[in-house]
PDB file of N, CA and C in Angstrom:
ATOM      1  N   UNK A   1      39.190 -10.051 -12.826  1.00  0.00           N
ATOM      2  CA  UNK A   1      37.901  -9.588 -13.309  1.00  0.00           C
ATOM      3  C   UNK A   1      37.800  -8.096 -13.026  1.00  0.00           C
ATOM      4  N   UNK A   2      37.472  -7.763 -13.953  1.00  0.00           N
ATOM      5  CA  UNK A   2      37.574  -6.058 -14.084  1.00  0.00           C
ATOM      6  C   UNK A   2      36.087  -5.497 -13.151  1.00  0.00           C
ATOM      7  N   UNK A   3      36.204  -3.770 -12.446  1.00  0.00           N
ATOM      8  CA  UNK A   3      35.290  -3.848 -11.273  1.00  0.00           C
ATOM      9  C   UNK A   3      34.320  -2.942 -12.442  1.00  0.00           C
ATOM     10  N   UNK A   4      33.053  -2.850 -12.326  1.00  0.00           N
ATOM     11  CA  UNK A   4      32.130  -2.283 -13.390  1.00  0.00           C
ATOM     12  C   UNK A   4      32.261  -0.858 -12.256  1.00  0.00           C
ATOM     13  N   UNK A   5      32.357   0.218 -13.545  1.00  0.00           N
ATOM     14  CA  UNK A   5      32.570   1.816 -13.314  1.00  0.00           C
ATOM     15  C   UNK A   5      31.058   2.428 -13.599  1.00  0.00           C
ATOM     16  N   UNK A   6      30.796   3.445 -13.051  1.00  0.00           N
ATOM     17  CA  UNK A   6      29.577   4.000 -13.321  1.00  0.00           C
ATOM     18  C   UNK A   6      30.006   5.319 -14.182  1.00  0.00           C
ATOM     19  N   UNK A   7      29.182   5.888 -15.006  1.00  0.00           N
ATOM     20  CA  UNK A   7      29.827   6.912 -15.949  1.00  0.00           C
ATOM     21  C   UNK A   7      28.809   7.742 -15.041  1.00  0.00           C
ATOM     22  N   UNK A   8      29.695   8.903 -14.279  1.00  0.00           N
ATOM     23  CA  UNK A   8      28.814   9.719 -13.637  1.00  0.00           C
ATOM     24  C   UNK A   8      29.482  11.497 -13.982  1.00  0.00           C
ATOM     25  N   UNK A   9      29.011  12.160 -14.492  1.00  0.00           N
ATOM     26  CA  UNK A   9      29.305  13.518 -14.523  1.00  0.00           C
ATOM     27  C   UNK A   9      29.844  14.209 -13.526  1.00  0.00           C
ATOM     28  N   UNK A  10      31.411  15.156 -13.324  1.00  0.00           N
ATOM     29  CA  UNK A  10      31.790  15.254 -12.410  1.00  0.00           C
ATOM     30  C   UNK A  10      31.246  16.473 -11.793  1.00  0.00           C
ATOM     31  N   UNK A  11      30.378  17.371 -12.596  1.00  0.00           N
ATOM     32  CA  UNK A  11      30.101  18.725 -12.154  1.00  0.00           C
ATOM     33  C   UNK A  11      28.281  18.032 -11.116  1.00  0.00           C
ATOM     34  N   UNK A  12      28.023  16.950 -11.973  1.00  0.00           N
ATOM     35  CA  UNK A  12      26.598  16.375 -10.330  1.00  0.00           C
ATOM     36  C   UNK A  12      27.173  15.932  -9.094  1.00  0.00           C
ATOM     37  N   UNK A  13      28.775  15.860  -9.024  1.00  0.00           N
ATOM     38  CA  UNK A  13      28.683  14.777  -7.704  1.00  0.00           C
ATOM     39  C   UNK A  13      29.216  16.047  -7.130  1.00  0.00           C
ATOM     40  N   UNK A  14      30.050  17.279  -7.995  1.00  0.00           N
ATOM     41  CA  UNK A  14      30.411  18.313  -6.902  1.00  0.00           C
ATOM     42  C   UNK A  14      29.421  19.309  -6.314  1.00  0.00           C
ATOM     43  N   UNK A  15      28.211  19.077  -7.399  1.00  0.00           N
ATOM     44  CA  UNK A  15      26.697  19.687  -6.847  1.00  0.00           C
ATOM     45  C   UNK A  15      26.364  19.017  -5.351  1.00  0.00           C
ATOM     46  N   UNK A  16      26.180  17.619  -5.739  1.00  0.00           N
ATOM     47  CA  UNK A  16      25.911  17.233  -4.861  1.00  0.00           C
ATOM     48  C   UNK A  16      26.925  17.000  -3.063  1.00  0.00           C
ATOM     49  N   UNK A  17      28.161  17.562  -3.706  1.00  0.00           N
ATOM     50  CA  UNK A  17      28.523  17.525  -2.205  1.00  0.00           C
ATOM     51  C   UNK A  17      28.444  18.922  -2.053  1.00  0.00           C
ATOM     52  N   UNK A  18      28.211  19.419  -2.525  1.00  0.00           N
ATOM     53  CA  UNK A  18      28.616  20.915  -2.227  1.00  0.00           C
ATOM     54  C   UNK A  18      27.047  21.319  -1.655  1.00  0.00           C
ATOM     55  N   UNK A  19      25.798  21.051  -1.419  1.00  0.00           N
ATOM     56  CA  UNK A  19      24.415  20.437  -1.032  1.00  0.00           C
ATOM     57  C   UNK A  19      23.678  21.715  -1.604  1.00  0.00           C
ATOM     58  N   UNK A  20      23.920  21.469  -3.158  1.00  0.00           N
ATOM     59  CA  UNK A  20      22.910  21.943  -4.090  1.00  0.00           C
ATOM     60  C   UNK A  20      22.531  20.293  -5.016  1.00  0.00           C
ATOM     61  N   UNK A  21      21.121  19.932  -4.810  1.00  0.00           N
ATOM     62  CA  UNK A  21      20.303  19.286  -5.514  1.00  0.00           C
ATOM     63  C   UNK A  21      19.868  19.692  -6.339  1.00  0.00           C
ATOM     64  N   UNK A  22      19.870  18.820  -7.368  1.00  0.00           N
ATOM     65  CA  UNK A  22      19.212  19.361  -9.014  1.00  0.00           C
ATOM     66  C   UNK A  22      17.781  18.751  -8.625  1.00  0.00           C
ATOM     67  N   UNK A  23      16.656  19.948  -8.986  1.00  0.00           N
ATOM     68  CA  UNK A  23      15.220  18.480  -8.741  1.00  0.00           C
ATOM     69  C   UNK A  23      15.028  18.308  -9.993  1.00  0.00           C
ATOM     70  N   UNK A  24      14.412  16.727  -9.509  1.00  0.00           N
ATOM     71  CA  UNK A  24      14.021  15.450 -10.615  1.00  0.00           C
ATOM     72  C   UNK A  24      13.317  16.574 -11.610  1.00  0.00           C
ATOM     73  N   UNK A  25      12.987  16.375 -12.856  1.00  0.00           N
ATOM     74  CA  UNK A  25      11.820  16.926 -14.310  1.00  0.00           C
ATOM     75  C   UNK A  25      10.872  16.050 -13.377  1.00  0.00           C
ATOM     76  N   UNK A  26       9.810  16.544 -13.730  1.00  0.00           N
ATOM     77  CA  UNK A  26       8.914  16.461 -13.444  1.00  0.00           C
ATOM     78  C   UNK A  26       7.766  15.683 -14.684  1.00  0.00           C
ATOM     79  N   UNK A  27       7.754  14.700 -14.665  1.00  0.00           N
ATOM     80  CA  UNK A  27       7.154  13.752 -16.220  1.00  0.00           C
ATOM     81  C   UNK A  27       5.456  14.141 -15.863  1.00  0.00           C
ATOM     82  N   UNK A  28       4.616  13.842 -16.903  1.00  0.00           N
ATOM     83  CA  UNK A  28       3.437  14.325 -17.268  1.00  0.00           C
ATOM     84  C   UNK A  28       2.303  13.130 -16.552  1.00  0.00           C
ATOM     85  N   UNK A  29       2.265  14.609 -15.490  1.00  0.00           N
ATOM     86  CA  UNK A  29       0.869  13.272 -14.617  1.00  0.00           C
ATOM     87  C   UNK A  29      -0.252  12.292 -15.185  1.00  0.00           C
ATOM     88  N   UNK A  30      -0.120  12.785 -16.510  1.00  0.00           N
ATOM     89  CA  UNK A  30      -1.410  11.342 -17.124  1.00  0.00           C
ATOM     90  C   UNK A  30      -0.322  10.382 -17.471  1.00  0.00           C
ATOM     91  N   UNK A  31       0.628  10.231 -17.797  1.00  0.00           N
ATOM     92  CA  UNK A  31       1.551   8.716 -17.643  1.00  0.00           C
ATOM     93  C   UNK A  31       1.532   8.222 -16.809  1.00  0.00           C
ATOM     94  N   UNK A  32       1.575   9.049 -15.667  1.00  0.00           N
ATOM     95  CA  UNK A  32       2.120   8.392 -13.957  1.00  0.00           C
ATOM     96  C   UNK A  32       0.912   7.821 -13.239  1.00  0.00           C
ATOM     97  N   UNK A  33      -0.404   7.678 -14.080  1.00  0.00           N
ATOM     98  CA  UNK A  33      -1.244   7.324 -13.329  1.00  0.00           C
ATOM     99  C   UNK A  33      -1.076   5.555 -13.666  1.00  0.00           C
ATOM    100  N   UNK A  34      -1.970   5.190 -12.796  1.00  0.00           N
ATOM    101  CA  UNK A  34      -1.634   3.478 -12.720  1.00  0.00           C
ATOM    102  C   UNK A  34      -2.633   3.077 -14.040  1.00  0.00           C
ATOM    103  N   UNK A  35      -2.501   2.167 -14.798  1.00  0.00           N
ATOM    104  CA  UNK A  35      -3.191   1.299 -15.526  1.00  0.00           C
ATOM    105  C   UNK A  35      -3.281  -0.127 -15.388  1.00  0.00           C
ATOM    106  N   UNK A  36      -4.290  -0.630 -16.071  1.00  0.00           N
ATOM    107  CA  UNK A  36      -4.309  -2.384 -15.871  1.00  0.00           C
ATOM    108  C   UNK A  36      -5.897  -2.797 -14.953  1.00  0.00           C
ATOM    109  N   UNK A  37      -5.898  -3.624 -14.793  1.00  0.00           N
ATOM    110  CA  UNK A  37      -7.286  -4.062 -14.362  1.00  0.00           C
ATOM    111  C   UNK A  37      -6.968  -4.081 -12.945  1.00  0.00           C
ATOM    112  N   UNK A  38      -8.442  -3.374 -12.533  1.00  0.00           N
ATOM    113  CA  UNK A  38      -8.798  -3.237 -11.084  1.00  0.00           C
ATOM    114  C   UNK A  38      -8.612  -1.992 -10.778  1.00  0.00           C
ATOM    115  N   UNK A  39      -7.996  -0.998 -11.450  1.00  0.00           N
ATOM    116  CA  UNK A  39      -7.601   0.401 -11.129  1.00  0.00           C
ATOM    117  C   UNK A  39      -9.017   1.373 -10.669  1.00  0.00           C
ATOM    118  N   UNK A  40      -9.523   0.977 -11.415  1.00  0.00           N
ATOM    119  CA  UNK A  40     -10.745   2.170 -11.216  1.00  0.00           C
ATOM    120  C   UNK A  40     -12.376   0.832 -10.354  1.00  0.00           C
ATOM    121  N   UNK A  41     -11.765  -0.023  -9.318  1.00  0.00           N
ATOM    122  CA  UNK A  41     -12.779  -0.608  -8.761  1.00  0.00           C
ATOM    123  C   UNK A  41     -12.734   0.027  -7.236  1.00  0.00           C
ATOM    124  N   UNK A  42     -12.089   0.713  -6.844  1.00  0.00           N
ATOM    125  CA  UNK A  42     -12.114   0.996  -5.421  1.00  0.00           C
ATOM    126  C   UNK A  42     -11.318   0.508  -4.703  1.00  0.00           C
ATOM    127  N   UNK A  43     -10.456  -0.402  -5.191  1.00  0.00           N
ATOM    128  CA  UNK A  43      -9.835  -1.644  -4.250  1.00  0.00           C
ATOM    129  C   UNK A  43      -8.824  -0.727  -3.290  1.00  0.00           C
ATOM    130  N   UNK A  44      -8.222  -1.147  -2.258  1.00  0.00           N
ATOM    131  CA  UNK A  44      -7.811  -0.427  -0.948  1.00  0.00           C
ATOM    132  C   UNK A  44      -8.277   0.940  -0.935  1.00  0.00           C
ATOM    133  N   UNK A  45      -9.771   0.774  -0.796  1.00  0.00           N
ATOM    134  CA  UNK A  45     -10.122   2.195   0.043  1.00  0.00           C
ATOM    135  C   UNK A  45     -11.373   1.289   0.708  1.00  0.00           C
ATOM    136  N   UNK A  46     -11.762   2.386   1.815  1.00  0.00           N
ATOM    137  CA  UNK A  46     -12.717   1.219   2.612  1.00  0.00           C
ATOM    138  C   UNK A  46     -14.049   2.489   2.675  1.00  0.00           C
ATOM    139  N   UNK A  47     -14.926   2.535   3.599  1.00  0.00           N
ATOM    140  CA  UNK A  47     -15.816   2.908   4.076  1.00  0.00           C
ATOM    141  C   UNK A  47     -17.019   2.597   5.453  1.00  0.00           C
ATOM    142  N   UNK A  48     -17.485   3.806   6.284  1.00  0.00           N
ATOM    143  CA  UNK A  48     -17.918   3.230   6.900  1.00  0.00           C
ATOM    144  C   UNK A  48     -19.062   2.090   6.991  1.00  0.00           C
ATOM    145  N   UNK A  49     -19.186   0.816   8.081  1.00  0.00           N
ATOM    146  CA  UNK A  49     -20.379  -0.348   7.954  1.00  0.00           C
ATOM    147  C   UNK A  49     -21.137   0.206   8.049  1.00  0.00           C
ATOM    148  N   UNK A  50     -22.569  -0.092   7.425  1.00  0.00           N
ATOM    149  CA  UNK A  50     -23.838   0.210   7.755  1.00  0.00           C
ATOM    150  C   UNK A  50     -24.245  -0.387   8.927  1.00  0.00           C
ATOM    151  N   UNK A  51     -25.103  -0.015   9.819  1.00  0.00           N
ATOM    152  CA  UNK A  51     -25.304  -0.847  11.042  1.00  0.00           C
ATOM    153  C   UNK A  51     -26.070  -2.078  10.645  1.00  0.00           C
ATOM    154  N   UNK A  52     -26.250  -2.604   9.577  1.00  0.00           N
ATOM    155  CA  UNK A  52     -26.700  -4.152   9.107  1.00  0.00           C
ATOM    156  C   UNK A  52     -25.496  -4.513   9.275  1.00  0.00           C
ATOM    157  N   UNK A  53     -24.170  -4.203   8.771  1.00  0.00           N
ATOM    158  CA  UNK A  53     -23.137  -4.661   8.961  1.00  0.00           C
ATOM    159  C   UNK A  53     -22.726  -5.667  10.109  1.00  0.00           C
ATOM    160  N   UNK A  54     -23.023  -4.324  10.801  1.00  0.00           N
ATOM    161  CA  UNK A  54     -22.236  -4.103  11.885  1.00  0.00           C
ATOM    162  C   UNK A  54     -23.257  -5.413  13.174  1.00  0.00           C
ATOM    163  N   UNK A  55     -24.283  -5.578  12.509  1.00  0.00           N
ATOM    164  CA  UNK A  55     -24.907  -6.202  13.595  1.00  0.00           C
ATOM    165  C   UNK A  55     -24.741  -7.552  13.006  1.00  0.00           C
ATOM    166  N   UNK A  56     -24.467  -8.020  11.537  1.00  0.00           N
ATOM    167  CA  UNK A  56     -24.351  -9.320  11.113  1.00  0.00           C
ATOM    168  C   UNK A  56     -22.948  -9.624  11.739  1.00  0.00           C
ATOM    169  N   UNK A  57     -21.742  -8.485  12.077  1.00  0.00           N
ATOM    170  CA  UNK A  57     -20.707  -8.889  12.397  1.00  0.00           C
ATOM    171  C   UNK A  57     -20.894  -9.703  14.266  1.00  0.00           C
ATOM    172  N   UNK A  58     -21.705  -8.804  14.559  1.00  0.00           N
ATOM    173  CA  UNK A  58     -21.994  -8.868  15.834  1.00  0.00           C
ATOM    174  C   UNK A  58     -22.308 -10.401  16.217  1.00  0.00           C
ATOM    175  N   UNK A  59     -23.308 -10.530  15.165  1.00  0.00           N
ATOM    176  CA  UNK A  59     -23.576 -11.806  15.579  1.00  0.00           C
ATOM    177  C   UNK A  59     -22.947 -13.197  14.969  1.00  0.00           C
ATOM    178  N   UNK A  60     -22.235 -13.252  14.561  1.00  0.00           N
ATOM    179  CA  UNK A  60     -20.961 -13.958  14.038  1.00  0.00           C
ATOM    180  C   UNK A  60     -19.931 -14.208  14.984  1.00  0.00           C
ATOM    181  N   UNK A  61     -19.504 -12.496  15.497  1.00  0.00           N
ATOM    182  CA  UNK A  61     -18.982 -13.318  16.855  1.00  0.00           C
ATOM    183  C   UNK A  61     -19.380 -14.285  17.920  1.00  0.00           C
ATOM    184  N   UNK A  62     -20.698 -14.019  17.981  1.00  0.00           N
ATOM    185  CA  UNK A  62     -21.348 -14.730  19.278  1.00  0.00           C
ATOM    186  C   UNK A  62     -21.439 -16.132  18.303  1.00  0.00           C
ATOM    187  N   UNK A  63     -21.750 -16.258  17.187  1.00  0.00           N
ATOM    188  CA  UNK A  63     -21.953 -17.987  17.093  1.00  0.00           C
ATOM    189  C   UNK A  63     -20.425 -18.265  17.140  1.00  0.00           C
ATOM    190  N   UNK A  64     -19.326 -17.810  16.919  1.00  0.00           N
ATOM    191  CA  UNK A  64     -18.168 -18.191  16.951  1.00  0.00           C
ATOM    192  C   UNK A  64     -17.761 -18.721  18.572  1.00  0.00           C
ATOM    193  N   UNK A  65     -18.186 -17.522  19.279  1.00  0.00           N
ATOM    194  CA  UNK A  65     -18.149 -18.007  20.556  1.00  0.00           C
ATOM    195  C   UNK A  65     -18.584 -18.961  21.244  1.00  0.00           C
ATOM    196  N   UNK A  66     -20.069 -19.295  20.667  1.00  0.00           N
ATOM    197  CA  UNK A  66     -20.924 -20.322  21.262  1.00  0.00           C
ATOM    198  C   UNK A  66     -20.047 -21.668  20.588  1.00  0.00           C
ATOM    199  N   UNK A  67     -19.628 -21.645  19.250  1.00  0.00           N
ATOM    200  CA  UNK A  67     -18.877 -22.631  18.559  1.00  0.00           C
ATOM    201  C   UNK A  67     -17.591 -22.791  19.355  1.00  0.00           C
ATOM    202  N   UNK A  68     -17.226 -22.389  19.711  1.00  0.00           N
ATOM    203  CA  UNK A  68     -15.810 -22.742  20.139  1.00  0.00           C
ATOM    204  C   UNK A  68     -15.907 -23.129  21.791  1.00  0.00           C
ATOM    205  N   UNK A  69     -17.003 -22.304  22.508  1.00  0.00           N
ATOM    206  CA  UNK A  69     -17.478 -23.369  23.619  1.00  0.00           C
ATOM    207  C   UNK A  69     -17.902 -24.514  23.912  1.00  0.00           C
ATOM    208  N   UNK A  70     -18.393 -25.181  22.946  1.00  0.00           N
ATOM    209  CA  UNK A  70     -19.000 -26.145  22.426  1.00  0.00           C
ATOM    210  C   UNK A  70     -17.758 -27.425  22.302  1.00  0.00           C
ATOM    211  N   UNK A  71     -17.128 -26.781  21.483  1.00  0.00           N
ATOM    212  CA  UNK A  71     -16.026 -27.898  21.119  1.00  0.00           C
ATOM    213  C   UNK A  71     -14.679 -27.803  22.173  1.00  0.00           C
ATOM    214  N   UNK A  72     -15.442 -26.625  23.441  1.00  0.00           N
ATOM    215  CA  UNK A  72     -14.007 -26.667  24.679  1.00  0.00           C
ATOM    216  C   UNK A  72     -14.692 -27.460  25.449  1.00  0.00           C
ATOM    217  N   UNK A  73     -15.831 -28.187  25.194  1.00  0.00           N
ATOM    218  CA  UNK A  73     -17.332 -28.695  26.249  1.00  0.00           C
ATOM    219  C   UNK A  73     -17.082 -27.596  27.564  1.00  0.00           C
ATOM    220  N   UNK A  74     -18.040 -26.711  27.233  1.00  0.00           N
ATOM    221  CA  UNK A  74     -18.605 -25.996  27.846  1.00  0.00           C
ATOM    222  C   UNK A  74     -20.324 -25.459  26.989  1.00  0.00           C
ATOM    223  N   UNK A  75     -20.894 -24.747  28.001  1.00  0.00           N
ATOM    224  CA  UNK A  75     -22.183 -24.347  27.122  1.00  0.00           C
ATOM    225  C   UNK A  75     -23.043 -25.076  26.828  1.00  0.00           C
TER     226      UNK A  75
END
């Protein structure tokens, strides 16, 4: 079985050892932006809680706590 060859130009690989890099073209930033649904909802970015938040979180822990004492019989 024959080994698959890559067709590579010999004047890039002596660039490249010789440590001159060609840089990438540079393609047109309105292609490169993302499309498709959900792009423009915010999704992975966050912000800070409002302290309603922060106090509904608060108290979630404590029934969690009281819940799980409960079922260690304690409390």
């Amino acid at each position: 079985m024959p080994v698959p060859v890559a067709n590579v130009d010999v004047s890039d690989v002596q660039n490249s050892q010789a440590g001159q890099h060609q840089p990438l073209p540079q393609a047109n930033t309105q292609e490169n932006k993302p499309t498709g649904a959900g792009v423009n909802t915010g999704a992975g970015t966050t912000r800070p809680k409002t302290e309603a938040e922060l106090q509904a979180d608060r108290d979630y822990e404590e029934r969690m706590e009281d819940e799980y004492a409960k079922r260690e019989g304690g409390a």
